[in-house]
PDB file of N, CA and C in Angstrom:
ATOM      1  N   UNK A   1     -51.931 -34.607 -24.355  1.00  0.00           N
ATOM      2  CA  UNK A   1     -50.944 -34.068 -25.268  1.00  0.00           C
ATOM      3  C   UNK A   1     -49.544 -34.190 -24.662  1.00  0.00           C
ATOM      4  N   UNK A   2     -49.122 -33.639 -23.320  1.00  0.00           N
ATOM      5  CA  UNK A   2     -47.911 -33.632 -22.843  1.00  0.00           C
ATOM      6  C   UNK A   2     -47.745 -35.150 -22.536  1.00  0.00           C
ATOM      7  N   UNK A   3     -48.348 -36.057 -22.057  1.00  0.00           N
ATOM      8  CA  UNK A   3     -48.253 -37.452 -22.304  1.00  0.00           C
ATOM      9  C   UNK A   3     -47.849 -38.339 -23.055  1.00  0.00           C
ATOM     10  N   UNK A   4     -48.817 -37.975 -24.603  1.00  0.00           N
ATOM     11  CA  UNK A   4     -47.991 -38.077 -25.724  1.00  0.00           C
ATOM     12  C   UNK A   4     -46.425 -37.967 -25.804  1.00  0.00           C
ATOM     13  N   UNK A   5     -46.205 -36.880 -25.904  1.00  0.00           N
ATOM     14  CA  UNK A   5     -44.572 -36.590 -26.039  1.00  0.00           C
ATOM     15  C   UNK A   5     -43.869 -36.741 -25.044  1.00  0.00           C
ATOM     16  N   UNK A   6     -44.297 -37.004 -23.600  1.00  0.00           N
ATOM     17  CA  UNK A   6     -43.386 -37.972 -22.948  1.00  0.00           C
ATOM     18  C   UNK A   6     -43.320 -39.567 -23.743  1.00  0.00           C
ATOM     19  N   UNK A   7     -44.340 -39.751 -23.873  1.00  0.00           N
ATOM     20  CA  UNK A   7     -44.486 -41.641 -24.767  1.00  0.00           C
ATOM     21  C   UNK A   7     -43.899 -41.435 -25.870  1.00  0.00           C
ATOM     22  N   UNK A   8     -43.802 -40.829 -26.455  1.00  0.00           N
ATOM     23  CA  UNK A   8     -42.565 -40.468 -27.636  1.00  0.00           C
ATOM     24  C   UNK A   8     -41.494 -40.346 -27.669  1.00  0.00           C
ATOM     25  N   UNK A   9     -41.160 -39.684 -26.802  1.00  0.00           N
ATOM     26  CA  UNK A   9     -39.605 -39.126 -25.732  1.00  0.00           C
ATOM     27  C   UNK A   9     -38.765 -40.613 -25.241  1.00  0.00           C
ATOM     28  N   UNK A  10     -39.976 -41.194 -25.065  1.00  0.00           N
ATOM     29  CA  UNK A  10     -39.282 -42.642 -24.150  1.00  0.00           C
ATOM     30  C   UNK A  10     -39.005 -43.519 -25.342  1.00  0.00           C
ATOM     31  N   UNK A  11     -39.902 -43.658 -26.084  1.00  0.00           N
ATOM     32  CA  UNK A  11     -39.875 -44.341 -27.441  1.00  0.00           C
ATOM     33  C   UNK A  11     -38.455 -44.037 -28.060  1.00  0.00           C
ATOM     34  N   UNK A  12     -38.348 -42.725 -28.044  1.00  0.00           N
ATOM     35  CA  UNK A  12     -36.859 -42.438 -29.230  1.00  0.00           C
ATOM     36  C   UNK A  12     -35.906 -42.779 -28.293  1.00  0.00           C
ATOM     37  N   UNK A  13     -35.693 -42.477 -26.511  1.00  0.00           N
ATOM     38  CA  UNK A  13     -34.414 -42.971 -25.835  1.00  0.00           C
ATOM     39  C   UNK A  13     -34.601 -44.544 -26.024  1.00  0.00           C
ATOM     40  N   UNK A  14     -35.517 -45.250 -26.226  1.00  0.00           N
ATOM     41  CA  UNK A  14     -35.121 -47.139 -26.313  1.00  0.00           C
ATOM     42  C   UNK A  14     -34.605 -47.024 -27.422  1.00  0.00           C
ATOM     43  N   UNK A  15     -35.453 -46.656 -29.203  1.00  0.00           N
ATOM     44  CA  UNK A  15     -34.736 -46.597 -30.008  1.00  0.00           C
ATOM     45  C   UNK A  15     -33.533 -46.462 -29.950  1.00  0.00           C
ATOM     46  N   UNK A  16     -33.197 -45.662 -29.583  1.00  0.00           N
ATOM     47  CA  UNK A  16     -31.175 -44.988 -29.508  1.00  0.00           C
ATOM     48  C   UNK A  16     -30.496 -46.298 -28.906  1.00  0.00           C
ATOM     49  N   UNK A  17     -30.964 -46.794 -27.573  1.00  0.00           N
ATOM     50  CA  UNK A  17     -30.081 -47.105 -27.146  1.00  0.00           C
ATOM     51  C   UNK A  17     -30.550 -48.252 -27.612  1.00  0.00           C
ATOM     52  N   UNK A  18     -31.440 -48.985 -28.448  1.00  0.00           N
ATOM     53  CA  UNK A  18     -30.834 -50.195 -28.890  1.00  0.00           C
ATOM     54  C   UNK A  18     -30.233 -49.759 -30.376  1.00  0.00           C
ATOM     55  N   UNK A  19     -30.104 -48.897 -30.929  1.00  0.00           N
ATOM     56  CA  UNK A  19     -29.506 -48.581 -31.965  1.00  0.00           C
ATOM     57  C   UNK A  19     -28.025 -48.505 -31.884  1.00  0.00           C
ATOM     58  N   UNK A  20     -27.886 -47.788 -30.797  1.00  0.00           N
ATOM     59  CA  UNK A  20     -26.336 -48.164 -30.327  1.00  0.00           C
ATOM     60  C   UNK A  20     -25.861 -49.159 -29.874  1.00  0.00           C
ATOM     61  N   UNK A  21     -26.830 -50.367 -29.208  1.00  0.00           N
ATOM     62  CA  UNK A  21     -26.051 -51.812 -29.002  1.00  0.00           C
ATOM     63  C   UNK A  21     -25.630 -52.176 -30.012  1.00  0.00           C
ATOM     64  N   UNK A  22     -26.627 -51.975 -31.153  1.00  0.00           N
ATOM     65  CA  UNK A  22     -26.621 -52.340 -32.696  1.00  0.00           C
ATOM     66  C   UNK A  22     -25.509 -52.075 -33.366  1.00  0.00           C
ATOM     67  N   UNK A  23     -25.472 -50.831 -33.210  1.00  0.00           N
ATOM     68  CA  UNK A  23     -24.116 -50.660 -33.469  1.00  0.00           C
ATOM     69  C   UNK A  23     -22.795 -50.760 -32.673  1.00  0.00           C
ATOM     70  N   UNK A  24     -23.077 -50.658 -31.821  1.00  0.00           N
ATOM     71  CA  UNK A  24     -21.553 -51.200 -30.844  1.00  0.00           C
ATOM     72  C   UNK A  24     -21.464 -52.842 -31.314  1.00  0.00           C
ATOM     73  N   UNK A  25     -22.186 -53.286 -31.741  1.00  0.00           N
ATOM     74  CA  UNK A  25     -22.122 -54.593 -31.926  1.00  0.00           C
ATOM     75  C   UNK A  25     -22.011 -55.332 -33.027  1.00  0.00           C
ATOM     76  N   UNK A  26     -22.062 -54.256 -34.041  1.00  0.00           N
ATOM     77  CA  UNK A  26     -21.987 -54.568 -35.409  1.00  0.00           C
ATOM     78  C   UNK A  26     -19.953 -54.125 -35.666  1.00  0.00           C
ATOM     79  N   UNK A  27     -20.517 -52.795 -34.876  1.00  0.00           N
ATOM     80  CA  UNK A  27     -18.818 -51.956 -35.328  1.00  0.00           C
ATOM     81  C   UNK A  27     -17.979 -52.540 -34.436  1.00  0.00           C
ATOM     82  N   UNK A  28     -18.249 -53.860 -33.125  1.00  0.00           N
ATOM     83  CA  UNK A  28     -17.022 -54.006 -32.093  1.00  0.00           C
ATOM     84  C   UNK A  28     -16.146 -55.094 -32.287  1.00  0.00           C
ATOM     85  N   UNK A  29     -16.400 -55.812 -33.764  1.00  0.00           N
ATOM     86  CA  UNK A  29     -15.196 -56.747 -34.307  1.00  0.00           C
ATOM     87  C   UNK A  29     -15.215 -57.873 -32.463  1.00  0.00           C
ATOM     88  N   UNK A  30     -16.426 -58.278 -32.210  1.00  0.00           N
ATOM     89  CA  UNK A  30     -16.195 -59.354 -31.518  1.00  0.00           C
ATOM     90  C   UNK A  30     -16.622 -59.053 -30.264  1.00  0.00           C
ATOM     91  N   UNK A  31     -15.724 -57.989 -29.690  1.00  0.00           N
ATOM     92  CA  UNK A  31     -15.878 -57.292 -28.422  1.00  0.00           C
ATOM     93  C   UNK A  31     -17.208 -57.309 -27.898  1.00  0.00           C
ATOM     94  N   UNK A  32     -17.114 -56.887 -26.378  1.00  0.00           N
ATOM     95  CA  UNK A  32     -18.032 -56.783 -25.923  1.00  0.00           C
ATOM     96  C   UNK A  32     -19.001 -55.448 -25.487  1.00  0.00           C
ATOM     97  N   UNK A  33     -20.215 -55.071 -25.178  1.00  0.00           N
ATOM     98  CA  UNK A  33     -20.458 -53.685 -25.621  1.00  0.00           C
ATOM     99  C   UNK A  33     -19.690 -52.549 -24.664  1.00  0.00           C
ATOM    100  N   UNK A  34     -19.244 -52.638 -23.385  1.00  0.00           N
ATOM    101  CA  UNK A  34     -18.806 -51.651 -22.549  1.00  0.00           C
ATOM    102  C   UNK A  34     -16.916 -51.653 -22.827  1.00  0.00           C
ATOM    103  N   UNK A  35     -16.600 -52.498 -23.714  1.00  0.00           N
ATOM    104  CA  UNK A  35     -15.254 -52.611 -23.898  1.00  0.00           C
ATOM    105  C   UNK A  35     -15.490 -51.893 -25.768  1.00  0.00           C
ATOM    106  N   UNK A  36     -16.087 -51.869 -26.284  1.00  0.00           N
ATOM    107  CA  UNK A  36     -16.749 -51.302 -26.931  1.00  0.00           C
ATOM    108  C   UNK A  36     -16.820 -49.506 -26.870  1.00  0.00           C
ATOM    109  N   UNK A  37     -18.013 -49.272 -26.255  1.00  0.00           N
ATOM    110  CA  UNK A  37     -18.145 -48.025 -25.518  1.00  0.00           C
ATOM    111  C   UNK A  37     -16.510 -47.186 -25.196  1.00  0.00           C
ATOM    112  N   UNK A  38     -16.063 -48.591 -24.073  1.00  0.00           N
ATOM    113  CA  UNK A  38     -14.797 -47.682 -23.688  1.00  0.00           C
ATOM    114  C   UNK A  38     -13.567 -47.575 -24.892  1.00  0.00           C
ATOM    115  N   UNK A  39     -13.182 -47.854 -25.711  1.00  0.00           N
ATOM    116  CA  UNK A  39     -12.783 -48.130 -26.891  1.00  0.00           C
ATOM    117  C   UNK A  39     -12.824 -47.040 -27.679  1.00  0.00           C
ATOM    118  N   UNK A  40     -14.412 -46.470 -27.823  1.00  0.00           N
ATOM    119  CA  UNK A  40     -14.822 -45.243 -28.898  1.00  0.00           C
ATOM    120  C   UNK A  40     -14.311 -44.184 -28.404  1.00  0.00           C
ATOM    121  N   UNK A  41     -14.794 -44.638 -26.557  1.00  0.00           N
ATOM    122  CA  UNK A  41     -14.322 -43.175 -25.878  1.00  0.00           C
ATOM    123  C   UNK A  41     -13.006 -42.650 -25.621  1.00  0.00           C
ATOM    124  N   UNK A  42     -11.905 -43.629 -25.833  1.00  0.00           N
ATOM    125  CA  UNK A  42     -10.688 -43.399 -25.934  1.00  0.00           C
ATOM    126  C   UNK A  42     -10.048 -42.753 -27.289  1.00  0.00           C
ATOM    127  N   UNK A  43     -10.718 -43.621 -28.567  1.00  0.00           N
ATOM    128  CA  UNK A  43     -10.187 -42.974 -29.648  1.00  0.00           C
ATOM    129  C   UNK A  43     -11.107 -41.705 -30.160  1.00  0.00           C
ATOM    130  N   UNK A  44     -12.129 -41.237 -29.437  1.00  0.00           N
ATOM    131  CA  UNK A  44     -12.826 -39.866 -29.925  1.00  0.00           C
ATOM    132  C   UNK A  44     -13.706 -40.405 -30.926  1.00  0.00           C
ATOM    133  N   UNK A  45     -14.302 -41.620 -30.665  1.00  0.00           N
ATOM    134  CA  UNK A  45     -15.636 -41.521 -32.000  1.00  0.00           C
ATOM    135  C   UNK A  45     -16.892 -42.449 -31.158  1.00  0.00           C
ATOM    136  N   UNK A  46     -17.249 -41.889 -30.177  1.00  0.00           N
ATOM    137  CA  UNK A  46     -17.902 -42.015 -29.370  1.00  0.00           C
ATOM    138  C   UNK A  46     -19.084 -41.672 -30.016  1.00  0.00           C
ATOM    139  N   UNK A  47     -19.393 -40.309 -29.926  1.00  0.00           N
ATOM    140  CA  UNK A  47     -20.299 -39.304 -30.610  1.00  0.00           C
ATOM    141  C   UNK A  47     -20.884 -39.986 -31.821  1.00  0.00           C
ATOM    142  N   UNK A  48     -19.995 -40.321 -32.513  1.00  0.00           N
ATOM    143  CA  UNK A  48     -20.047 -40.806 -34.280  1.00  0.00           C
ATOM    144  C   UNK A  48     -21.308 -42.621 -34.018  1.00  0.00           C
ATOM    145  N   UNK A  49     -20.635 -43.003 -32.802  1.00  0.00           N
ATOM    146  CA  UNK A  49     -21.563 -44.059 -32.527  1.00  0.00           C
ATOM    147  C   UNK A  49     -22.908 -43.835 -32.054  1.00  0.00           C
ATOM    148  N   UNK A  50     -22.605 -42.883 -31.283  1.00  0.00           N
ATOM    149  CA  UNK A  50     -24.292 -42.267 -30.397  1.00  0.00           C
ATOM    150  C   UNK A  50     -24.890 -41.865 -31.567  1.00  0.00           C
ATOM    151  N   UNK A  51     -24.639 -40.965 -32.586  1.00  0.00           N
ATOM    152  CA  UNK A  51     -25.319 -40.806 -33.506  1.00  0.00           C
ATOM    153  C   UNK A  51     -26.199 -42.090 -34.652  1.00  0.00           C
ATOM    154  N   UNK A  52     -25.039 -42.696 -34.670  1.00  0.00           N
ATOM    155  CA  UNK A  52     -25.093 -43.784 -35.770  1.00  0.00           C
ATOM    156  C   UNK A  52     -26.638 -45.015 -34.698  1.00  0.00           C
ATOM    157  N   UNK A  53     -26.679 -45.136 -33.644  1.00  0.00           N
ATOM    158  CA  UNK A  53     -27.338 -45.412 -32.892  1.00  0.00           C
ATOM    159  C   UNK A  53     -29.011 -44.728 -33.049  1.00  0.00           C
ATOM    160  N   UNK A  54     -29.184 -43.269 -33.291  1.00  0.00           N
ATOM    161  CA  UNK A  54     -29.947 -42.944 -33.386  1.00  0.00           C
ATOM    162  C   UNK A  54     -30.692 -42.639 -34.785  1.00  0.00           C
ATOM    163  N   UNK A  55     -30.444 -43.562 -35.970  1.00  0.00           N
ATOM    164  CA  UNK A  55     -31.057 -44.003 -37.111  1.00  0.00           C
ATOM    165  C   UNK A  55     -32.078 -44.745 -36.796  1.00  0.00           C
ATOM    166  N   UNK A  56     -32.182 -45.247 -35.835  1.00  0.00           N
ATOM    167  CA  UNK A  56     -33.579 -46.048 -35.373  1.00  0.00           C
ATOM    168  C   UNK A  56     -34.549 -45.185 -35.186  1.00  0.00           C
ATOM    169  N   UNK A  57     -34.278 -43.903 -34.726  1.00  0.00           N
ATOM    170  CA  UNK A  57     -35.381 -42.806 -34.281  1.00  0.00           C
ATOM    171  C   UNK A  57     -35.906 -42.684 -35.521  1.00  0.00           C
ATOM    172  N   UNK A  58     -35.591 -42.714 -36.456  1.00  0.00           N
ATOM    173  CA  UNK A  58     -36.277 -42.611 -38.203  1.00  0.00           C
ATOM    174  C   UNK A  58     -37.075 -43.294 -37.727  1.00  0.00           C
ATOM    175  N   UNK A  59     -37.065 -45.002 -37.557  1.00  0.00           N
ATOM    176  CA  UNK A  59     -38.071 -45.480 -37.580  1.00  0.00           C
ATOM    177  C   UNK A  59     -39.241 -45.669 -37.012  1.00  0.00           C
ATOM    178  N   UNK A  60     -38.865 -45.230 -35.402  1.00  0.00           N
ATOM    179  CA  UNK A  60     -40.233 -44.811 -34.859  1.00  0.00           C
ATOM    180  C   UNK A  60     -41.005 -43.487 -34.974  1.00  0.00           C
ATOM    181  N   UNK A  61     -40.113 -42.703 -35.519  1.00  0.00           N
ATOM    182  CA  UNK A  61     -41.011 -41.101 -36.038  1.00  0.00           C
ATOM    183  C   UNK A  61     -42.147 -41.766 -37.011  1.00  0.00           C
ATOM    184  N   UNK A  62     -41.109 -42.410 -38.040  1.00  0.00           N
ATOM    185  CA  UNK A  62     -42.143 -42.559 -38.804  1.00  0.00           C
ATOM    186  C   UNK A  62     -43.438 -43.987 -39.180  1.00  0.00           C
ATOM    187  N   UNK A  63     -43.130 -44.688 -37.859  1.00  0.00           N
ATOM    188  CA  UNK A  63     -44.359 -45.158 -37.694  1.00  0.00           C
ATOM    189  C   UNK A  63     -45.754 -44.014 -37.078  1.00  0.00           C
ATOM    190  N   UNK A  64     -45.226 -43.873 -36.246  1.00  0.00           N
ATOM    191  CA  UNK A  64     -46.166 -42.880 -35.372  1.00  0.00           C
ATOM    192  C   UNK A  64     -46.401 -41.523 -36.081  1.00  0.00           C
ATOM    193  N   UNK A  65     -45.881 -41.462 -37.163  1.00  0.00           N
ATOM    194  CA  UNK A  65     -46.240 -40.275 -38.377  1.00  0.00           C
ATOM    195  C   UNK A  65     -47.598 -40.917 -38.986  1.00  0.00           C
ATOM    196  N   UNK A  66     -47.786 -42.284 -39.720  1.00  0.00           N
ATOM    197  CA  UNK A  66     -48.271 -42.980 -40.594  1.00  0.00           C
ATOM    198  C   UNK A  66     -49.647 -43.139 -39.813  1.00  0.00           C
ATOM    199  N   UNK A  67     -48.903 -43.943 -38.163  1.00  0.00           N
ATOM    200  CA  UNK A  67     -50.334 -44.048 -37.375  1.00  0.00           C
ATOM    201  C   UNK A  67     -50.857 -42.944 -36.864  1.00  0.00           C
ATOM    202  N   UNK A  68     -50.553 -41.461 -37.445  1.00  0.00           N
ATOM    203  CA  UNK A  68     -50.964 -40.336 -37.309  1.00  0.00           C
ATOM    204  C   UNK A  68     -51.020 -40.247 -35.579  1.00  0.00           C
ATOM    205  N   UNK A  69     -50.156 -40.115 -35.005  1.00  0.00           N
ATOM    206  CA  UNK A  69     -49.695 -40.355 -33.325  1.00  0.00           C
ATOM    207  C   UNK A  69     -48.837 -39.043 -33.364  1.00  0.00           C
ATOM    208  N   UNK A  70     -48.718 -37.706 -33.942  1.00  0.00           N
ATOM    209  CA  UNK A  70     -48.017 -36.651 -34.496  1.00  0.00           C
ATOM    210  C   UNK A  70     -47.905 -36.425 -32.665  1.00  0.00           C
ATOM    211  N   UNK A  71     -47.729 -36.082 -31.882  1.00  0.00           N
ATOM    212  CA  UNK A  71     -47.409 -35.801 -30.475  1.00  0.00           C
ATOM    213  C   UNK A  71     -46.167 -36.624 -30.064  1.00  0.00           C
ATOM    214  N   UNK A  72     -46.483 -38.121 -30.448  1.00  0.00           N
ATOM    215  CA  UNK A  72     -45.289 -39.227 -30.073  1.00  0.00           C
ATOM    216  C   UNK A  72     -44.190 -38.466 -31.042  1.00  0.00           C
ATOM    217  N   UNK A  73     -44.395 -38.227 -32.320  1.00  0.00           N
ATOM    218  CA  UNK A  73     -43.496 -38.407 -33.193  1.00  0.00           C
ATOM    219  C   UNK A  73     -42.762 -37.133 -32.572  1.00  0.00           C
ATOM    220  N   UNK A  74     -43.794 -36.180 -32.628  1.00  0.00           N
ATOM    221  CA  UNK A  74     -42.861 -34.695 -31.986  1.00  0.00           C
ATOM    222  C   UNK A  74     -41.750 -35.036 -30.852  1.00  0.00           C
ATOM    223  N   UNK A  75     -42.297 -36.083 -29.835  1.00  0.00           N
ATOM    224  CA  UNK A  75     -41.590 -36.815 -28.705  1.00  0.00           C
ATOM    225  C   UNK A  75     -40.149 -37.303 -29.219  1.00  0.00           C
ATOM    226  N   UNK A  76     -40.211 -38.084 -30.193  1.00  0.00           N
ATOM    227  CA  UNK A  76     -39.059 -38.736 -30.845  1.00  0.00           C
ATOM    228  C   UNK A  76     -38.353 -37.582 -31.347  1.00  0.00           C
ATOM    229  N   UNK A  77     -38.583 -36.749 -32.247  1.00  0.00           N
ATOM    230  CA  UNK A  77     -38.220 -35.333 -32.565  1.00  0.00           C
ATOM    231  C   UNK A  77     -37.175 -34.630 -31.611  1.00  0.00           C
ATOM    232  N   UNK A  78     -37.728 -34.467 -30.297  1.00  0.00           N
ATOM    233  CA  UNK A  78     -37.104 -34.091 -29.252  1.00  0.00           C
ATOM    234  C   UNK A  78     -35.812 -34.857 -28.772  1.00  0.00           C
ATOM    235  N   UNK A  79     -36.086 -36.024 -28.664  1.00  0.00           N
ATOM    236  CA  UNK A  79     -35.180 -36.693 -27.972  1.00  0.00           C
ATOM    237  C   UNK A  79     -33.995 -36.736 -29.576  1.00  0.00           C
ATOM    238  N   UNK A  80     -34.257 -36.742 -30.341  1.00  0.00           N
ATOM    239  CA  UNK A  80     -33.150 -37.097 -32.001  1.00  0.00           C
ATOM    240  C   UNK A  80     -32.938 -35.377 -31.486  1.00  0.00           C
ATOM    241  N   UNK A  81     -33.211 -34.429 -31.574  1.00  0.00           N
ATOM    242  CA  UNK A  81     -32.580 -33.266 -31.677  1.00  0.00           C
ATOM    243  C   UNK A  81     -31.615 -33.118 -30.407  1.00  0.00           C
ATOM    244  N   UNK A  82     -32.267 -33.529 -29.102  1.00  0.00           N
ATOM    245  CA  UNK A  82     -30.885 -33.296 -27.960  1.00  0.00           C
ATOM    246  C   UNK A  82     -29.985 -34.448 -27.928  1.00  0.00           C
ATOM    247  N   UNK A  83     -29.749 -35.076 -28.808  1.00  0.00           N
ATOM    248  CA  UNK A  83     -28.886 -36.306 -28.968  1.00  0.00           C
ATOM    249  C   UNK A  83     -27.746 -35.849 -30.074  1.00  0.00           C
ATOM    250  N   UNK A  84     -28.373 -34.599 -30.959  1.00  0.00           N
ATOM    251  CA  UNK A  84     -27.942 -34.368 -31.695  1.00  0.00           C
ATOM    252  C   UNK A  84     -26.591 -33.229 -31.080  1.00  0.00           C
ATOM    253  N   UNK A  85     -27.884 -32.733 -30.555  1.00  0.00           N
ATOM    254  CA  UNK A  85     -26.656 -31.236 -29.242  1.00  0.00           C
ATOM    255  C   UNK A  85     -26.149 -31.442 -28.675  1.00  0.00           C
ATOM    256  N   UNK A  86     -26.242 -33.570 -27.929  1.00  0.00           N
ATOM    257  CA  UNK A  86     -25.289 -33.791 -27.163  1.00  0.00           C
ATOM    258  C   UNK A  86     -23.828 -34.523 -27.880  1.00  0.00           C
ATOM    259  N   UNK A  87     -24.337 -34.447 -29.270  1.00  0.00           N
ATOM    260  CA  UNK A  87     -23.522 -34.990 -29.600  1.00  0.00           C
ATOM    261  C   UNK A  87     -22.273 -33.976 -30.131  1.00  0.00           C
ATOM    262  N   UNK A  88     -22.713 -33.085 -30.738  1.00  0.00           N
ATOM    263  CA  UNK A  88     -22.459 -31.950 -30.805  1.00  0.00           C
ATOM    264  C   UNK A  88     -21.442 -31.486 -29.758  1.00  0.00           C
ATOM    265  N   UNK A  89     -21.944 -31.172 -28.723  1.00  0.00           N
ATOM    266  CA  UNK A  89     -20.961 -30.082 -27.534  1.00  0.00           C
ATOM    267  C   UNK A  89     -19.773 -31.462 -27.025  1.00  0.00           C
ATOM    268  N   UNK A  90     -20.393 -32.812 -27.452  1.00  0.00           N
ATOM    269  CA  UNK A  90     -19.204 -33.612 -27.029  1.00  0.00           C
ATOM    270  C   UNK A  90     -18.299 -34.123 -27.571  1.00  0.00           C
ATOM    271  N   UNK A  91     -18.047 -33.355 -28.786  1.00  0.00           N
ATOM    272  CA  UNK A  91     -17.346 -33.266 -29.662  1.00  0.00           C
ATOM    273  C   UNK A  91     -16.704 -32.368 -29.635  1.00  0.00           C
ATOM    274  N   UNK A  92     -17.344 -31.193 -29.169  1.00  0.00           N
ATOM    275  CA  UNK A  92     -16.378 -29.975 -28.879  1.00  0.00           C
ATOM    276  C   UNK A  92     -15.284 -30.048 -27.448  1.00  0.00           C
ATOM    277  N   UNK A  93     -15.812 -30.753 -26.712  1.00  0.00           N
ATOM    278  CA  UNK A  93     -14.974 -30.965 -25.310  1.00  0.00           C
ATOM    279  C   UNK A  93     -14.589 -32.358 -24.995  1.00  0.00           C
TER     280      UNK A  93
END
């Protein structure tokens, strides 16, 4: 069980972060991804990308919903909710 939702956990951090190449790479008009990155982080929409990055976690919840893998998905769950809080408090500071 706790296995599971580590293998879930890991699942939603790849999701993210290729969700955010995805999008650093869709939204960087050419650029490259760490000129990119540094770019968001200068004009304050950093957050708005990390988020936008983690629309991929939809999609592995809900494979591993379907393939009834409900432990992974809880895993993915976890990692989309503290992505959410980190996105959150880094917005506030």
């Amino acid at each position: 069980m706790k296995k599971e939702i580590i293998i879930g956990m890991f699942v939603g951090l790849i999701a993210n972060s290729i969700g955010l190449i995805i999008a650093a790479t869709l939204l960087g008009k050419g650029d490259d991804f760490t000129t990119v990155i540094k770019a968001a982080a200068q004009e304050g929409f950093l957050g708005k990308l990390i988020s936008l990055g983690a629309i991929l976690n939809l999609i592995a919840f809900f494979i591993f919903i379907k393939k009834r893998q409900d432990y992974r998905a809880r895993g993915v769950l976890l990692i989309t909710v503290f992505i959410a809080v980190f996105t959150f408090v880094f917005k506030l500071f």
